[in-house]
PDB file of N, CA and C in Angstrom:
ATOM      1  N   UNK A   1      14.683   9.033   7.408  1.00  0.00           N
ATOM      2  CA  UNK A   1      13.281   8.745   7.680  1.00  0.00           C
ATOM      3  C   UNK A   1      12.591   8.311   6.382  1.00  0.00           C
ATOM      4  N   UNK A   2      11.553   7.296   6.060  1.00  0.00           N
ATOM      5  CA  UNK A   2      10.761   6.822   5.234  1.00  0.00           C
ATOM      6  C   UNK A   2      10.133   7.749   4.503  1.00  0.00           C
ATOM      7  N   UNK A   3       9.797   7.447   3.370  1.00  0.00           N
ATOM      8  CA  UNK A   3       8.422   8.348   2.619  1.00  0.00           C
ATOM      9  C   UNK A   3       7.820   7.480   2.260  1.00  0.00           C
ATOM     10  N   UNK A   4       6.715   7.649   2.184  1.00  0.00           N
ATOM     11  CA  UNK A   4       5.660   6.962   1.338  1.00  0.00           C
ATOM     12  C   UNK A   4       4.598   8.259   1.278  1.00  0.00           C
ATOM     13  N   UNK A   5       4.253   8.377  -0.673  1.00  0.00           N
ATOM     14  CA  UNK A   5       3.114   9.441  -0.777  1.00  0.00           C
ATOM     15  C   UNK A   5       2.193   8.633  -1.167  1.00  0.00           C
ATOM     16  N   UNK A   6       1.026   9.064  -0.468  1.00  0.00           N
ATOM     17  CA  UNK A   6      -0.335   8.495  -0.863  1.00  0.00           C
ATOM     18  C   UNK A   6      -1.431   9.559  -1.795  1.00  0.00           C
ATOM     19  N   UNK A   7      -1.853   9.446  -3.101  1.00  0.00           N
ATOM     20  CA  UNK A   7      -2.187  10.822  -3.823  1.00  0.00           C
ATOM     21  C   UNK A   7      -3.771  10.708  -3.290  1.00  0.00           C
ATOM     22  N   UNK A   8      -4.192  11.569  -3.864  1.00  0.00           N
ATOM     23  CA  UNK A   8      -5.616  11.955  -3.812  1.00  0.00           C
ATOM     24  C   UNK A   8      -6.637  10.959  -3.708  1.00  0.00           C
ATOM     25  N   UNK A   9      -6.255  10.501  -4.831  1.00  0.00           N
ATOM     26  CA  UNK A   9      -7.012   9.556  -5.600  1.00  0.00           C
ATOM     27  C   UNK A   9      -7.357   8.154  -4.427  1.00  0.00           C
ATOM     28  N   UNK A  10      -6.167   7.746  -4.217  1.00  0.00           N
ATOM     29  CA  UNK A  10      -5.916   6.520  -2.966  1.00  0.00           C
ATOM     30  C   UNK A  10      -6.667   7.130  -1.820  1.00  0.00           C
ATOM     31  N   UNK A  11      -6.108   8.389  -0.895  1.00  0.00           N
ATOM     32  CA  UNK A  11      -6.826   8.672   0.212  1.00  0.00           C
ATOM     33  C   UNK A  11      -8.004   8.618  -0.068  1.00  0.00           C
ATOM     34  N   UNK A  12      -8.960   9.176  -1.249  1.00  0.00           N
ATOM     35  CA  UNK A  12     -10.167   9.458  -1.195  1.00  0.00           C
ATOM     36  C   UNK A  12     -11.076   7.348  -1.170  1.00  0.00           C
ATOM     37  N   UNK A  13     -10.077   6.707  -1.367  1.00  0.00           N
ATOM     38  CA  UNK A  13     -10.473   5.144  -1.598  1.00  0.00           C
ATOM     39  C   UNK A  13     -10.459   4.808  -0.090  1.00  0.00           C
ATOM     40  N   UNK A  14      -9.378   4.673   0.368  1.00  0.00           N
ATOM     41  CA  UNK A  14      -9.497   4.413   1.314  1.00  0.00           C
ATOM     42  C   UNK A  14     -10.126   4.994   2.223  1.00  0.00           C
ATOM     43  N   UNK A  15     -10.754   6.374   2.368  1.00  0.00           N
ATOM     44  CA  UNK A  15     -11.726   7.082   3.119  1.00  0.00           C
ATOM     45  C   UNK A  15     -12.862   6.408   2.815  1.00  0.00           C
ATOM     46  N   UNK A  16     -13.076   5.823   1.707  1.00  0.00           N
ATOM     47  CA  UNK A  16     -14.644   5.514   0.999  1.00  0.00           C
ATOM     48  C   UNK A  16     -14.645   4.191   1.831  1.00  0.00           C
ATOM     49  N   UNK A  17     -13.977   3.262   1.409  1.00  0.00           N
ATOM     50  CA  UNK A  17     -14.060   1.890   1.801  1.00  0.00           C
ATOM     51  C   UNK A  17     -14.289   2.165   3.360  1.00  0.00           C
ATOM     52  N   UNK A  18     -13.765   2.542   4.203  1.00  0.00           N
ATOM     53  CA  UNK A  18     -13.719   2.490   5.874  1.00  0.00           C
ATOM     54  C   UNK A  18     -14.771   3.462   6.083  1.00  0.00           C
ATOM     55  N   UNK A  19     -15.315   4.165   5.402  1.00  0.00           N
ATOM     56  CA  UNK A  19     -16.706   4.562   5.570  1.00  0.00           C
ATOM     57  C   UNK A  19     -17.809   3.472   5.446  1.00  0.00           C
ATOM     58  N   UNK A  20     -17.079   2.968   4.166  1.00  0.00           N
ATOM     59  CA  UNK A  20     -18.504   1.601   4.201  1.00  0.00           C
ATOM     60  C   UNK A  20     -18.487   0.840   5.203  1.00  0.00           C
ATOM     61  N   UNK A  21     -17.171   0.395   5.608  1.00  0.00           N
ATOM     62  CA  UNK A  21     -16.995  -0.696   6.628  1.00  0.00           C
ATOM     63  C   UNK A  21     -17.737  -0.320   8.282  1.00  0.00           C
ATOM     64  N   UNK A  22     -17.453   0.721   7.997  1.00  0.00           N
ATOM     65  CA  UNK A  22     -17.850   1.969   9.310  1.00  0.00           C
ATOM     66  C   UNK A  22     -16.986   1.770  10.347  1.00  0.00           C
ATOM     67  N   UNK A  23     -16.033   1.186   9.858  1.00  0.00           N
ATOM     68  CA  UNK A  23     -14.857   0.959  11.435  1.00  0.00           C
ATOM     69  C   UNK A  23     -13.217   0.830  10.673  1.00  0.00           C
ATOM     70  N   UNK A  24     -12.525   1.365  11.114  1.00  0.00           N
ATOM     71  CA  UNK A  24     -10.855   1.208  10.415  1.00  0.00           C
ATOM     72  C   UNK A  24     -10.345   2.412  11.017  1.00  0.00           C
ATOM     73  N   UNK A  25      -8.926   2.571  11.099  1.00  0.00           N
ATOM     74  CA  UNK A  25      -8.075   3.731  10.859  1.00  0.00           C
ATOM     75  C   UNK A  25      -7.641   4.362   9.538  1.00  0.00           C
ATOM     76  N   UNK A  26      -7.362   3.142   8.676  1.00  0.00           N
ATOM     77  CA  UNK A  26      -6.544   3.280   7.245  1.00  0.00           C
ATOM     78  C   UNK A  26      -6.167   1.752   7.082  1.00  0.00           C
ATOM     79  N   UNK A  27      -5.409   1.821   5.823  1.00  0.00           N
ATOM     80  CA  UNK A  27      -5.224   0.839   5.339  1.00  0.00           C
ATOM     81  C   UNK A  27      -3.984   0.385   6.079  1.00  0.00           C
ATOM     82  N   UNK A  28      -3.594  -1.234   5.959  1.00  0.00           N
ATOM     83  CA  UNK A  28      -2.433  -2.031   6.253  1.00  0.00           C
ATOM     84  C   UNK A  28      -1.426  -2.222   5.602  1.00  0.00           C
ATOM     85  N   UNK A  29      -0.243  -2.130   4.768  1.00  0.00           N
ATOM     86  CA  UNK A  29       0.431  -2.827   4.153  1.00  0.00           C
ATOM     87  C   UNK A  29       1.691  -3.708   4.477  1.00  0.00           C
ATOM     88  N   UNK A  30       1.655  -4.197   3.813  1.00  0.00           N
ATOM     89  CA  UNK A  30       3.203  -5.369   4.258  1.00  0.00           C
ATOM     90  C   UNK A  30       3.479  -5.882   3.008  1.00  0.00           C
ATOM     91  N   UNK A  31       4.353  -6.855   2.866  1.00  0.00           N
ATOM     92  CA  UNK A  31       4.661  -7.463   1.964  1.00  0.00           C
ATOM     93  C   UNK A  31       5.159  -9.207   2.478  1.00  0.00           C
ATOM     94  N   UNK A  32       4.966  -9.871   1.438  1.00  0.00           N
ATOM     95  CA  UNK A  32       5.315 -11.435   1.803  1.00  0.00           C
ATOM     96  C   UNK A  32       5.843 -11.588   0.398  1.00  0.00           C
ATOM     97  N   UNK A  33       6.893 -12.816   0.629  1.00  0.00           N
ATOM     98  CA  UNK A  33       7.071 -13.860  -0.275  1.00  0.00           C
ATOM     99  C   UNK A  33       6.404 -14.391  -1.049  1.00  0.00           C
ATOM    100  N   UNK A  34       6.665 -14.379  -2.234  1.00  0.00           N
ATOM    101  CA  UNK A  34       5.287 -14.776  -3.157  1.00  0.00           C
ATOM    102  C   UNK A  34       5.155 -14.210  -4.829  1.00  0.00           C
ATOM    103  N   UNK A  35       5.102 -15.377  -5.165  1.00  0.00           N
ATOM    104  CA  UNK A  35       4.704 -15.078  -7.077  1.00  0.00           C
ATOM    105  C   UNK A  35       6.447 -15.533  -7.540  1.00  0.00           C
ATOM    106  N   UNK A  36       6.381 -15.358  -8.440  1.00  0.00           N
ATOM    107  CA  UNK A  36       7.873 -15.676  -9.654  1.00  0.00           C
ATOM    108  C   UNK A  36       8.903 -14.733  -9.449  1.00  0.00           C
ATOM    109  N   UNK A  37       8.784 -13.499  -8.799  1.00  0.00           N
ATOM    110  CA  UNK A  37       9.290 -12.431  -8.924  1.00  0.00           C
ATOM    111  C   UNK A  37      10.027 -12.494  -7.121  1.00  0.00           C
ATOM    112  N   UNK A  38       9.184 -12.330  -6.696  1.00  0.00           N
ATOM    113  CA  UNK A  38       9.754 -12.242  -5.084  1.00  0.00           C
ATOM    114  C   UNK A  38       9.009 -11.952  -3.905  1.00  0.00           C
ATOM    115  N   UNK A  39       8.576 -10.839  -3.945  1.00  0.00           N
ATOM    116  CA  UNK A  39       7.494 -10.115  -3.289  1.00  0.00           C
ATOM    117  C   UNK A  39       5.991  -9.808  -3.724  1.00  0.00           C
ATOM    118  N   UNK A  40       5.256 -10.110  -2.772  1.00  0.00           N
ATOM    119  CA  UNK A  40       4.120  -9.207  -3.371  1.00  0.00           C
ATOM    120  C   UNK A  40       3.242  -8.404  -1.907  1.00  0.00           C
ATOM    121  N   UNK A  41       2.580  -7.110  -2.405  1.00  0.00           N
ATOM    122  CA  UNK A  41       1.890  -6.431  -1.216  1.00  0.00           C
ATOM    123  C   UNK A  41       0.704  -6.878  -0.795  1.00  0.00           C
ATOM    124  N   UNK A  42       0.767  -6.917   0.104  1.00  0.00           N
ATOM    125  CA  UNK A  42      -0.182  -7.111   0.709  1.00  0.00           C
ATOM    126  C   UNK A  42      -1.258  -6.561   1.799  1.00  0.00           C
ATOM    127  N   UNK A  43      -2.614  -5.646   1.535  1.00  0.00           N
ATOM    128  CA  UNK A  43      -3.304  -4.981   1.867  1.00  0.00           C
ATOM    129  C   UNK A  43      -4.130  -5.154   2.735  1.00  0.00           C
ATOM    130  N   UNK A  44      -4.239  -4.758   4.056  1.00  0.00           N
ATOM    131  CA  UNK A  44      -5.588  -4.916   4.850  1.00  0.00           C
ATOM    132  C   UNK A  44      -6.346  -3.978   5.982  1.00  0.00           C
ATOM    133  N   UNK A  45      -7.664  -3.959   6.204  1.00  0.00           N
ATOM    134  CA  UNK A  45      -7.448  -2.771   6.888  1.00  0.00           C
ATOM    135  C   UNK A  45      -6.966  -2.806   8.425  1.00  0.00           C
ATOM    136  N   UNK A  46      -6.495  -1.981   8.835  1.00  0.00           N
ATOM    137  CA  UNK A  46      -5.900  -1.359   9.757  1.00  0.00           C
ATOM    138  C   UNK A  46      -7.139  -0.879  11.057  1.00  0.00           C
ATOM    139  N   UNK A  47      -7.336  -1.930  11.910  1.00  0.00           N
ATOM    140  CA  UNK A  47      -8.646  -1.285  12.916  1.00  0.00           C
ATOM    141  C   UNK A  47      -7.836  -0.783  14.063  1.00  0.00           C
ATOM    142  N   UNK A  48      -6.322  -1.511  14.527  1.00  0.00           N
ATOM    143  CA  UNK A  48      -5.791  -0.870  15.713  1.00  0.00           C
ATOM    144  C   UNK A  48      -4.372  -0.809  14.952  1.00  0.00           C
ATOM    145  N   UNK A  49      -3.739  -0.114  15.598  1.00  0.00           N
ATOM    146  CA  UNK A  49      -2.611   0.404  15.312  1.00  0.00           C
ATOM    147  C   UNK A  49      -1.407  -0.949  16.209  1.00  0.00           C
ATOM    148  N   UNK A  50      -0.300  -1.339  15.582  1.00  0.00           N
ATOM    149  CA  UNK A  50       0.814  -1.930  16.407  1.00  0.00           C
ATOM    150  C   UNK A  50       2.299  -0.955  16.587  1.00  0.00           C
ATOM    151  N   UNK A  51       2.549  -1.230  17.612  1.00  0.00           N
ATOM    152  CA  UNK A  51       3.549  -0.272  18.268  1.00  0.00           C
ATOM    153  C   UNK A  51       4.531  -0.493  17.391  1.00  0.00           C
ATOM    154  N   UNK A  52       4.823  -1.418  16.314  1.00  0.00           N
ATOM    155  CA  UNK A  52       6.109  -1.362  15.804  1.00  0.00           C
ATOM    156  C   UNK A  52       5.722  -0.875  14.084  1.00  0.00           C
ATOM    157  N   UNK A  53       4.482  -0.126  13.719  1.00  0.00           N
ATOM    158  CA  UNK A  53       3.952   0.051  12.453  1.00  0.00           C
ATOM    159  C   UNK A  53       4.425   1.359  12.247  1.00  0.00           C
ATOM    160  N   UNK A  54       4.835   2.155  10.998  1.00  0.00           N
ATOM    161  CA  UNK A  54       5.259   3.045  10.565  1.00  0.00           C
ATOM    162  C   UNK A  54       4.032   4.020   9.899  1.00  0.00           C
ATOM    163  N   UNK A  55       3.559   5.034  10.381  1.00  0.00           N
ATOM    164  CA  UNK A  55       2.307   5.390   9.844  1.00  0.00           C
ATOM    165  C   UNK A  55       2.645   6.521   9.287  1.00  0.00           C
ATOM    166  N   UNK A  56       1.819   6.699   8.146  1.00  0.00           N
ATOM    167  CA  UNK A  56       1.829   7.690   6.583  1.00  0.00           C
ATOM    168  C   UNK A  56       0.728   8.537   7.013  1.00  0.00           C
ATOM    169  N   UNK A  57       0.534  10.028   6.295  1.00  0.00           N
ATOM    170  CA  UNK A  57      -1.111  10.006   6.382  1.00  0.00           C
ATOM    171  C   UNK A  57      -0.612  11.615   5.614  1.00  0.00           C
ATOM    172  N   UNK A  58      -2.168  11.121   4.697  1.00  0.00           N
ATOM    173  CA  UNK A  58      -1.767  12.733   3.716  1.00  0.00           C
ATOM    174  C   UNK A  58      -3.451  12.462   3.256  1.00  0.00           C
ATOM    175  N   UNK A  59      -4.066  13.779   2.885  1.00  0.00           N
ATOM    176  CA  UNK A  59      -5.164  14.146   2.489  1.00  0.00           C
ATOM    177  C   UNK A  59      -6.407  13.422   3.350  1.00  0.00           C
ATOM    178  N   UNK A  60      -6.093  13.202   4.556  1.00  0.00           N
ATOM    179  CA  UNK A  60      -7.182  12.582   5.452  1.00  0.00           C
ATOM    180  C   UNK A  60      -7.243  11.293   5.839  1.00  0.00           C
ATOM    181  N   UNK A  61      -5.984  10.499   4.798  1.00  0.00           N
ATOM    182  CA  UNK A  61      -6.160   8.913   5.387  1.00  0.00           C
ATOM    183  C   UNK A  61      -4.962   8.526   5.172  1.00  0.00           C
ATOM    184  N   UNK A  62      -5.093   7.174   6.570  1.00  0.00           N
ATOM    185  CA  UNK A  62      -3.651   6.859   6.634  1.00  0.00           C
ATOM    186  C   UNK A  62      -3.496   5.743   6.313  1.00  0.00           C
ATOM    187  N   UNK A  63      -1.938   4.921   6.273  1.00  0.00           N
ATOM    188  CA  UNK A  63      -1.590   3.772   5.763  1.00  0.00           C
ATOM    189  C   UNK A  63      -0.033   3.476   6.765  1.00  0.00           C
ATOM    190  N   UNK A  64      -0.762   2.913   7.121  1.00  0.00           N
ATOM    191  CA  UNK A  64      -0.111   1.714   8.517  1.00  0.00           C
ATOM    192  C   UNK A  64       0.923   0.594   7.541  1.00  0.00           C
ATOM    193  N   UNK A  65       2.264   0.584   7.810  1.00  0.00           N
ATOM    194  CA  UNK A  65       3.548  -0.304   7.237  1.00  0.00           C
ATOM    195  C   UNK A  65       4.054  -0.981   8.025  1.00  0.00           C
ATOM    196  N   UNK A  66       4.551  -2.726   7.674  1.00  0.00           N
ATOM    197  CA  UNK A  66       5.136  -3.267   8.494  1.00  0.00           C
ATOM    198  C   UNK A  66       6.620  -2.960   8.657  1.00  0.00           C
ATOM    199  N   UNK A  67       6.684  -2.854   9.605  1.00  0.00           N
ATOM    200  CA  UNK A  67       8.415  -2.934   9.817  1.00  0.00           C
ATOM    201  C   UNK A  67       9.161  -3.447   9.147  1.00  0.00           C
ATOM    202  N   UNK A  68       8.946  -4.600   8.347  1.00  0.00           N
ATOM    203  CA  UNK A  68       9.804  -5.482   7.687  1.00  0.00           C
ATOM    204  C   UNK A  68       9.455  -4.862   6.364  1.00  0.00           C
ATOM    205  N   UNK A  69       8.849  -4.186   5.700  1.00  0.00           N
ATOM    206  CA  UNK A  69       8.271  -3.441   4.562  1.00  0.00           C
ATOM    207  C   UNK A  69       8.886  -2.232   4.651  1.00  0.00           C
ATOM    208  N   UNK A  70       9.269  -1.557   5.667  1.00  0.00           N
ATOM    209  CA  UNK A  70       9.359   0.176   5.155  1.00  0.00           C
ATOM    210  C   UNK A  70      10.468   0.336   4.165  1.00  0.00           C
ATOM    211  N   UNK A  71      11.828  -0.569   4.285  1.00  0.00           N
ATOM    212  CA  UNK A  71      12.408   0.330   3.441  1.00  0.00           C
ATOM    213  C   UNK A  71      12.344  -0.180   1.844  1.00  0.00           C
ATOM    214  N   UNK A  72      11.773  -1.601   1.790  1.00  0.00           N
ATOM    215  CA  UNK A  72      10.916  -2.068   0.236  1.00  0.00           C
ATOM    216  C   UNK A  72      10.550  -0.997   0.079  1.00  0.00           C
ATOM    217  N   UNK A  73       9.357  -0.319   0.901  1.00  0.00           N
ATOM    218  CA  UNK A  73       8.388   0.463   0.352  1.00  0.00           C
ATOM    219  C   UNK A  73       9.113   2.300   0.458  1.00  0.00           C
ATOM    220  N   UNK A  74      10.104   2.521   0.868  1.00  0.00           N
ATOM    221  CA  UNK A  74      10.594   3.881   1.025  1.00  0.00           C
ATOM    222  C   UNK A  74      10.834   4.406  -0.244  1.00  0.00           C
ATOM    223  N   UNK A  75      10.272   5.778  -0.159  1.00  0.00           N
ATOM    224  CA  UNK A  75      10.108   6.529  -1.474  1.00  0.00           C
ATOM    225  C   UNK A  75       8.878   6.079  -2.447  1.00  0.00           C
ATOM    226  N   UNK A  76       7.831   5.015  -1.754  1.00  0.00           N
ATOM    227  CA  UNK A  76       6.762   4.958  -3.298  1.00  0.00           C
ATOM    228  C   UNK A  76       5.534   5.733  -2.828  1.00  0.00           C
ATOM    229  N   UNK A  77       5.192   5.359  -3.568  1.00  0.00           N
ATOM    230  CA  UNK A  77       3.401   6.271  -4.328  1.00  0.00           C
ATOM    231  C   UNK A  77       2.501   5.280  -3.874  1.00  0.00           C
ATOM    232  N   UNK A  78       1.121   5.622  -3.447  1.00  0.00           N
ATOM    233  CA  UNK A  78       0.632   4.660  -3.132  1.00  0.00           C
ATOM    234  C   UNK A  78      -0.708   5.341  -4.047  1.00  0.00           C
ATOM    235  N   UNK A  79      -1.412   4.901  -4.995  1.00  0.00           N
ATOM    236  CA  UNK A  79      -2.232   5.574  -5.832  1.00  0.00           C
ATOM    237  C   UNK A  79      -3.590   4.466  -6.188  1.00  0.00           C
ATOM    238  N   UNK A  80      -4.773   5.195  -6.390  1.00  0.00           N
ATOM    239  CA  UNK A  80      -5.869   4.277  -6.903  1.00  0.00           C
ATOM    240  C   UNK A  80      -6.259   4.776  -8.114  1.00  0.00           C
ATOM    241  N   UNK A  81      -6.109   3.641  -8.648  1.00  0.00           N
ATOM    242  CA  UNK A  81      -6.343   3.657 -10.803  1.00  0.00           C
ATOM    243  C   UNK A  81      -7.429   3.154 -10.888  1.00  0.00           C
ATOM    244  N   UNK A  82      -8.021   3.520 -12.356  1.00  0.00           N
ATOM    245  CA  UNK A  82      -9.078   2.387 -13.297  1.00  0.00           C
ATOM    246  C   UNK A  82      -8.184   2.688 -14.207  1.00  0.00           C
ATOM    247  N   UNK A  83      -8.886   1.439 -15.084  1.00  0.00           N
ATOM    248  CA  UNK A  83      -8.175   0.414 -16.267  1.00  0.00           C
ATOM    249  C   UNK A  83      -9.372   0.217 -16.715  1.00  0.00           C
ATOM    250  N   UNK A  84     -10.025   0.820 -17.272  1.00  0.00           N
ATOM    251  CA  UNK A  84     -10.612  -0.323 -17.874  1.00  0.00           C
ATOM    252  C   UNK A  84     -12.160  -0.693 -16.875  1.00  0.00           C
ATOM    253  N   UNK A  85     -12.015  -1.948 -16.979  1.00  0.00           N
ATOM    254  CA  UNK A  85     -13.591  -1.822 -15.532  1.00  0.00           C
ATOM    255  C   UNK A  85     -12.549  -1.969 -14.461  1.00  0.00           C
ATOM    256  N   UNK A  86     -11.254  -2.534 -14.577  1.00  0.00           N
ATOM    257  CA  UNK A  86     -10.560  -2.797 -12.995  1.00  0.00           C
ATOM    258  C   UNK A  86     -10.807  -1.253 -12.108  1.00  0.00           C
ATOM    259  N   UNK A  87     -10.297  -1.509 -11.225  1.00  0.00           N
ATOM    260  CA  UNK A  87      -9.563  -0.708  -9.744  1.00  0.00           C
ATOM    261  C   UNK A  87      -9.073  -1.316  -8.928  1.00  0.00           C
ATOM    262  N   UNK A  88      -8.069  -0.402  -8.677  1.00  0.00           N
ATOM    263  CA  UNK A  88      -7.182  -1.218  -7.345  1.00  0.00           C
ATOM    264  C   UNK A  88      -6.363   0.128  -6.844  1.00  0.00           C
ATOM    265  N   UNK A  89      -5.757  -0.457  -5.961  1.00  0.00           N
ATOM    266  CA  UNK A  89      -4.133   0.528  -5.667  1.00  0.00           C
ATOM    267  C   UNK A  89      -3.025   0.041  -6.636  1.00  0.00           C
ATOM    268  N   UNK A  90      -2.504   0.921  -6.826  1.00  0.00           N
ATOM    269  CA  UNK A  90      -1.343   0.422  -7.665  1.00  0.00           C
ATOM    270  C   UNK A  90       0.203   1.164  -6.669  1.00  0.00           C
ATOM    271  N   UNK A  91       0.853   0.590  -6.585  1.00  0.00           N
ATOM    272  CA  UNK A  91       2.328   1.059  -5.808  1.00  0.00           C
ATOM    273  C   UNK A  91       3.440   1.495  -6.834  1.00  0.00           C
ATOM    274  N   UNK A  92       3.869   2.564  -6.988  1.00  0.00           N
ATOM    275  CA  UNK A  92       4.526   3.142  -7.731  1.00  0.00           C
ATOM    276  C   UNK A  92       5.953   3.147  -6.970  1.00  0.00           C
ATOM    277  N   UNK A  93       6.797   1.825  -6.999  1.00  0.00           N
ATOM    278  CA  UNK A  93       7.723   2.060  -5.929  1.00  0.00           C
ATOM    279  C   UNK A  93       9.011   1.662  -6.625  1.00  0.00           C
ATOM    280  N   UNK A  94      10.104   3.024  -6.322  1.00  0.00           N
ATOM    281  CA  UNK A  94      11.231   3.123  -7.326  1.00  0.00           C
ATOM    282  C   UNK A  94      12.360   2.240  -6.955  1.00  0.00           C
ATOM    283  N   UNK A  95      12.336   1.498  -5.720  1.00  0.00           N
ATOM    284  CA  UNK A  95      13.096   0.475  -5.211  1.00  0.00           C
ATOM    285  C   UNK A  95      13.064  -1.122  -6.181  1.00  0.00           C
ATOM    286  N   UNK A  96      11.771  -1.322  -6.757  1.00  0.00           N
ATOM    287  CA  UNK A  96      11.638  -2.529  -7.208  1.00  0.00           C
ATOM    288  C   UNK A  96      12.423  -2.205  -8.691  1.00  0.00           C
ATOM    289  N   UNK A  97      13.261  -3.666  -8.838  1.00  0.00           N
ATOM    290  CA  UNK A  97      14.417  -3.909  -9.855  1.00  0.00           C
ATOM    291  C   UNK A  97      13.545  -4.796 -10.950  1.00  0.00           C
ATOM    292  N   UNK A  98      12.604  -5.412 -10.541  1.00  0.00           N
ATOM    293  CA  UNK A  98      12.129  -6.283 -12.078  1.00  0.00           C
ATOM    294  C   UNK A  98      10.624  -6.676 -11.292  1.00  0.00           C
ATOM    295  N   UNK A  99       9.679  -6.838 -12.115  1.00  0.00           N
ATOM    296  CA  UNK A  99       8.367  -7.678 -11.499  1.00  0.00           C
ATOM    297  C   UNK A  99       7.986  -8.618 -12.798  1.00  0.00           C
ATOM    298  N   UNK A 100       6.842  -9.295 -12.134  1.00  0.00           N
ATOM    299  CA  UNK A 100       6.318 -11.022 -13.131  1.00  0.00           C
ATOM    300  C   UNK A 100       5.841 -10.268 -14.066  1.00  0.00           C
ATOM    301  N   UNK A 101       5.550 -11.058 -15.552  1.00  0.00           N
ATOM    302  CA  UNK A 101       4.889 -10.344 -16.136  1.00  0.00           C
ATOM    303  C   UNK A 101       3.545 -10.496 -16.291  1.00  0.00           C
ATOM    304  N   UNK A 102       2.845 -10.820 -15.247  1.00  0.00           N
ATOM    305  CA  UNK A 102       1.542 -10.518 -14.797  1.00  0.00           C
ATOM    306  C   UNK A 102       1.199  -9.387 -13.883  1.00  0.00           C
ATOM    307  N   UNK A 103       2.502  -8.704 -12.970  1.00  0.00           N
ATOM    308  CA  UNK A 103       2.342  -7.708 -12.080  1.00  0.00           C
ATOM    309  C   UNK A 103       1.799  -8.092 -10.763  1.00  0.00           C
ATOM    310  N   UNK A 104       2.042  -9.027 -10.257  1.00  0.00           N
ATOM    311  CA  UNK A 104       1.440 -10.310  -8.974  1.00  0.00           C
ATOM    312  C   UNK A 104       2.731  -9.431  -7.843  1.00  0.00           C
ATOM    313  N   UNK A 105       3.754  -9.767  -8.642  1.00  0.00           N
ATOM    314  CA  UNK A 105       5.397  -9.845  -7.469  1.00  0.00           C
ATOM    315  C   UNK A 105       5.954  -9.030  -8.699  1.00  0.00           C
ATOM    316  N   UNK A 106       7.525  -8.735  -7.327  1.00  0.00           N
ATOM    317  CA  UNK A 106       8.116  -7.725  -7.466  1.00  0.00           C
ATOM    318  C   UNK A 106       9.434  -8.041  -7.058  1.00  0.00           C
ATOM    319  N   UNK A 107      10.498  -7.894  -7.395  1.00  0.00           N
ATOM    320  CA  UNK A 107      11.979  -7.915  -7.075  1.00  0.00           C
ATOM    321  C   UNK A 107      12.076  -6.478  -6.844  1.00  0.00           C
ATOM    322  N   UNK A 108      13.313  -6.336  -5.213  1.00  0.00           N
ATOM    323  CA  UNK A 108      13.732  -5.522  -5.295  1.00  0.00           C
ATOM    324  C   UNK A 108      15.111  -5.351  -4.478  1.00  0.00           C
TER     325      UNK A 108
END
């Protein structure tokens, strides 16, 4: 069976954002083709659920995976950082073998 951990930090983002929006379940992820590297993720929110999506959910919010993504994504972290003025999610995922050196895409 899959893991994906989502920490504190992320649930409490994604609770915030779909509060603002005032409508979602959780977040979307997948991945596509794309950048120098191979892959890159790709985020969106999640308003209905699809029968073939793999769903996560820890500290109050969840994160909806495509089928074609779970086992890319099996075993990562799904976490929200600052840098600096940035924020984002960042994916802490021990499957990927090399990424661009911009951090866009991901080999794995």
């Amino acid at each position: 069976m899959a893991t994906l951990n989502i920490t504190p930090a992320a649930a409490q983002q994604i609770r915030h954002v779909l509060d603002e929006r005032g409508q979602g379940l959780g977040l979307r992820v997948s991945v596509k083709p794309s950048g120098c590297s191979g892959y890159s993720y790709v985020l969106d929110f999640a308003d209905t659920v699809n029968d073939d999506e793999v769903h996560f959910e820890a500290h109050g919010a969840s994160v909806y995976v495509a089928p074609d993504a779970v086992e890319m994504l099996n075993g990562s972290e799904v976490d929200y950082v600052s840098e600096g003025l940035n924020r984002f999610f960042r994916f802490n995922n021990p499957n990927v073998k090399d990424e661009c050196g911009c951090g866009e895409s991901f080999t794995v």
